[in-house]
N, C-alpha and C. Protein backbone atom coordinates (compact mmCIF):
# COMPACT_ATOMS: atom_id res chain seq x y z
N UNK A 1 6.70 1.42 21.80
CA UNK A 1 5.99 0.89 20.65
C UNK A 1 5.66 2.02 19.69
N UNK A 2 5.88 1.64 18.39
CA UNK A 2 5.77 2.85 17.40
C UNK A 2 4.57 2.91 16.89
N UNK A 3 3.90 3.57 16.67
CA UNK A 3 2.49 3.49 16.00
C UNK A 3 2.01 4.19 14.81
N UNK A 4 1.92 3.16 13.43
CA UNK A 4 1.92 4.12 12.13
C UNK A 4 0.53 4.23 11.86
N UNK A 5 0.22 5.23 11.54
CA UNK A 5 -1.10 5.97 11.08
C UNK A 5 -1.19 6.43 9.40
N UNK A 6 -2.39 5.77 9.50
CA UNK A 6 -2.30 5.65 7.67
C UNK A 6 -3.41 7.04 7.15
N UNK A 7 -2.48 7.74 6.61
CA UNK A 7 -3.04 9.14 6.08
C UNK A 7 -4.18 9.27 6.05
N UNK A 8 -4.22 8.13 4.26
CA UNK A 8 -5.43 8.59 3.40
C UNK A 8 -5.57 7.14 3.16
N UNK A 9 -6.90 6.58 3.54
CA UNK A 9 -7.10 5.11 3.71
C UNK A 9 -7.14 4.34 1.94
N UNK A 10 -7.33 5.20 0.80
CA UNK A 10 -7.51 5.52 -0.72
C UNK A 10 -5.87 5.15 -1.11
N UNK A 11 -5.49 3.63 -1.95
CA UNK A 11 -4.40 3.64 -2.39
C UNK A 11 -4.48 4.56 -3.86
N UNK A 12 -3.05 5.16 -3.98
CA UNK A 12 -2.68 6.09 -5.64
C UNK A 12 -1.88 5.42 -5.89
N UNK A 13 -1.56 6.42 -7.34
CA UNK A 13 -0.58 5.58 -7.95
C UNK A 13 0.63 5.86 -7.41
N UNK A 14 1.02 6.37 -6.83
CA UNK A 14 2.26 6.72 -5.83
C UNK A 14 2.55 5.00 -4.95
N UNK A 15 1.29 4.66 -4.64
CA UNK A 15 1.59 3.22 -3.81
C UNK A 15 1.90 2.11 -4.65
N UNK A 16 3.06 1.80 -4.32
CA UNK A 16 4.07 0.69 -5.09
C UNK A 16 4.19 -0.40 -4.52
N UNK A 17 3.93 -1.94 -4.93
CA UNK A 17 3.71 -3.00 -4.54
C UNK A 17 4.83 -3.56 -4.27
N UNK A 18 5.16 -4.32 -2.55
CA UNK A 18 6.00 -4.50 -2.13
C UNK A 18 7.55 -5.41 -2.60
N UNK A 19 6.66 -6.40 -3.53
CA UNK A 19 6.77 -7.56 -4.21
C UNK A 19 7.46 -7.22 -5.70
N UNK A 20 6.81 -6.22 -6.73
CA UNK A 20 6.98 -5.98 -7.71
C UNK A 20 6.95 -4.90 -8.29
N UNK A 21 6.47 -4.07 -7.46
CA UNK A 21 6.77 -2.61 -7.85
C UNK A 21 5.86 -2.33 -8.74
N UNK A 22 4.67 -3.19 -9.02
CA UNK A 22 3.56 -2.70 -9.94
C UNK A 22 2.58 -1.78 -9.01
N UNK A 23 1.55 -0.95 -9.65
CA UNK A 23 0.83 0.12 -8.41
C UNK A 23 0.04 -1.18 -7.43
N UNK A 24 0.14 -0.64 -5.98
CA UNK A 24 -0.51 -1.51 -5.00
C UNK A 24 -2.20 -1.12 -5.30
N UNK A 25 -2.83 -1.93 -5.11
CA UNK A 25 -4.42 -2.28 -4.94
C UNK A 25 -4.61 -2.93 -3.32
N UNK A 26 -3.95 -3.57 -2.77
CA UNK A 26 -4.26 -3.80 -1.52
C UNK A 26 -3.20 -3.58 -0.50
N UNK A 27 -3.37 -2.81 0.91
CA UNK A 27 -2.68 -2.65 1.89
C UNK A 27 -3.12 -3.43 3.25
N UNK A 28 -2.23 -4.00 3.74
CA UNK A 28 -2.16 -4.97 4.68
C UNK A 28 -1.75 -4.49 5.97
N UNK A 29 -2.16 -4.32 7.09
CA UNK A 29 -1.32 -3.69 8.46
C UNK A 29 -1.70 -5.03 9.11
N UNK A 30 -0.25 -5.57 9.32
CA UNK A 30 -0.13 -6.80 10.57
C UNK A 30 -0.36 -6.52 11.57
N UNK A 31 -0.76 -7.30 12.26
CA UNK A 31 -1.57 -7.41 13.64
C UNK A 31 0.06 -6.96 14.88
N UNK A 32 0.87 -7.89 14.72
CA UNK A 32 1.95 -7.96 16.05
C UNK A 32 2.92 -6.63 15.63
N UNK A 33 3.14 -5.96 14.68
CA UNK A 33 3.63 -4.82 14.86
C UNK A 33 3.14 -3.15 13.88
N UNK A 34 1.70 -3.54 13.46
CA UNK A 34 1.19 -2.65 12.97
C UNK A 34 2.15 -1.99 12.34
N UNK A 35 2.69 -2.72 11.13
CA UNK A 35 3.22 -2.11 10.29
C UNK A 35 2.38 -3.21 8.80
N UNK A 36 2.48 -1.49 7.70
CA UNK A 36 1.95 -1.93 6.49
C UNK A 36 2.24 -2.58 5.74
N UNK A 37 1.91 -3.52 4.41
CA UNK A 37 2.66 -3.86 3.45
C UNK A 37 1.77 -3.96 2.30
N UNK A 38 2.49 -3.62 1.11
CA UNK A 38 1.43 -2.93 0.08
C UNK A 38 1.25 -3.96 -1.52
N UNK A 39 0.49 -4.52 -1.95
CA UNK A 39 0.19 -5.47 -3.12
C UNK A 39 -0.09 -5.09 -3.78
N UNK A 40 0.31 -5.60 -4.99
CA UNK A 40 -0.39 -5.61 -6.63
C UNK A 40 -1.62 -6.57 -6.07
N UNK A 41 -2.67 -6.62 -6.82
CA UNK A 41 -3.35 -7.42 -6.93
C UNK A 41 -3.28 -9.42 -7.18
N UNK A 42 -2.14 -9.64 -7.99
CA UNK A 42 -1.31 -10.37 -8.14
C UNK A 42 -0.56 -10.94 -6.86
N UNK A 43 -0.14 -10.39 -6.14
CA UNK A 43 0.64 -10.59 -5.21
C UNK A 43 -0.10 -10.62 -3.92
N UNK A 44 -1.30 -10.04 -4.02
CA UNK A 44 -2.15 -10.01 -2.91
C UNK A 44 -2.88 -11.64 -2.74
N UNK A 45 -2.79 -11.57 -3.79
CA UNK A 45 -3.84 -13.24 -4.07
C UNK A 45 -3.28 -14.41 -3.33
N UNK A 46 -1.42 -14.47 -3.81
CA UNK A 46 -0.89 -14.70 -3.66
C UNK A 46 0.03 -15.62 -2.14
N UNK A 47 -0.27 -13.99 -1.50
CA UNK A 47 0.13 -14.48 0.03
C UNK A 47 -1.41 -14.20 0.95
N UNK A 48 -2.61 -13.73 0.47
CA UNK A 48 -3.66 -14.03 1.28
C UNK A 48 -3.71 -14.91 2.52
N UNK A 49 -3.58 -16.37 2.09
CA UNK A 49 -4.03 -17.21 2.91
C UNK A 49 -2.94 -17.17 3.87
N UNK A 50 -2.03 -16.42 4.05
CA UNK A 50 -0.97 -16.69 4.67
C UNK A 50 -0.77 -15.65 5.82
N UNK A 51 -1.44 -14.01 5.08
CA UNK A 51 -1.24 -13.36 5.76
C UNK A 51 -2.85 -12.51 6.27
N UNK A 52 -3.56 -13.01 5.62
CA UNK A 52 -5.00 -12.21 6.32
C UNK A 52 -5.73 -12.51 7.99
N UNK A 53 -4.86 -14.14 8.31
CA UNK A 53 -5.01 -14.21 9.31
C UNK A 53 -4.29 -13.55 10.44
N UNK A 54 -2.69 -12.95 10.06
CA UNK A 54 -2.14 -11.97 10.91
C UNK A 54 -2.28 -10.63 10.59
N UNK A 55 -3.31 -10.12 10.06
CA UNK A 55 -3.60 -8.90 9.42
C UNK A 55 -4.48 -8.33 10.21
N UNK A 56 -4.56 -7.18 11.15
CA UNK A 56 -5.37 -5.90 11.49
C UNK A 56 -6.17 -5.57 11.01
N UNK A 57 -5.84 -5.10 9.57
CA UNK A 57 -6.38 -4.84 8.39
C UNK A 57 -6.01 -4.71 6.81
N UNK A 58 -6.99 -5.64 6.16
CA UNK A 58 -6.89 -6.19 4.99
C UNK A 58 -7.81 -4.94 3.83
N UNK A 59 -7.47 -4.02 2.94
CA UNK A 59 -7.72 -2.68 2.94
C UNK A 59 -7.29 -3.35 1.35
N UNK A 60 -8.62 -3.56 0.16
CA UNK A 60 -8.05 -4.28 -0.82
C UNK A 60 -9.02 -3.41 -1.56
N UNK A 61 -8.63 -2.78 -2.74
CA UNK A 61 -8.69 -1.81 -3.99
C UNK A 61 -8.67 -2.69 -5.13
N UNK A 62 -9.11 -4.13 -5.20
CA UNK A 62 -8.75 -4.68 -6.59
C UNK A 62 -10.03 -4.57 -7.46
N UNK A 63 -11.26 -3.90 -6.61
CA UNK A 63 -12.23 -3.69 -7.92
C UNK A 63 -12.22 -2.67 -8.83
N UNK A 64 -11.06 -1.70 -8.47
CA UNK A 64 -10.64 -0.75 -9.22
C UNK A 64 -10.52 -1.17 -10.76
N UNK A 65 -9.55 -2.10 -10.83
CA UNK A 65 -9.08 -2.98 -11.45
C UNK A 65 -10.35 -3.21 -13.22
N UNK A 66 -10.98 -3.28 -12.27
CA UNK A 66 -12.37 -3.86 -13.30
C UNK A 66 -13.16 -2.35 -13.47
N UNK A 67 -13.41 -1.46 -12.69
CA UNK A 67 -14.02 -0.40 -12.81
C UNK A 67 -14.17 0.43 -14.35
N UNK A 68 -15.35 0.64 -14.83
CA UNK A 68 -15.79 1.00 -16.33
C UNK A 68 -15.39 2.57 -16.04
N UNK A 69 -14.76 3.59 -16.53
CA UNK A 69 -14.63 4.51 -16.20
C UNK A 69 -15.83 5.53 -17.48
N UNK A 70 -16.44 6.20 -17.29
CA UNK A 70 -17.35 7.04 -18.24
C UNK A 70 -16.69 7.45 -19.21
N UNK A 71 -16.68 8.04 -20.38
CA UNK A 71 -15.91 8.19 -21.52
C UNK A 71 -17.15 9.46 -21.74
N UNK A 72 -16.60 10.93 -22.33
CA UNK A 72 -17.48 11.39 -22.75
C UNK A 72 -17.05 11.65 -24.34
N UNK A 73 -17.65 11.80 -24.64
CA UNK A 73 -17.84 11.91 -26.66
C UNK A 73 -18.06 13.35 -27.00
N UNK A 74 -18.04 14.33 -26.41
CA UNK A 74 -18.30 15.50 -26.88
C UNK A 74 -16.90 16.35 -27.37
């Protein structure tokens, strides 16, 4: 049995959504072979109901999404 270990639990923009290739916001590790799979936000919504019940862990970044980032003016 292979066992993947997830680095840095923090998706970047390096993480590409499985579905569409837009940046992932949520990572999924299935339960029966602990392997990952990575969502847009969009796509996460999407197959939720389908897959959170065979999910390990459901590891979702979509408040990023909305996050006000500070702006400085100087």
């Amino acid at each position: 049995m292979t066992t993947t270990t997830i680095a840095s639990p923090e998706l970047n923009t390096m993480d590409r959504c499985d579905r569409c290739g837009a940046q992932a916001y949520v990572r999924v590790v299935l339960e029966s072979s602990g392997g990952a799979l990575l969502f847009c936000g969009h796509h996460a919504r999407s197959v939720e109901a389908t897959l959170k019940p065979l999910s390990s862990q459901w590891h979702d970044e979509t408040s990023r999404l909305t996050e006000k980032v500070p702006v400085s003016v100087d």
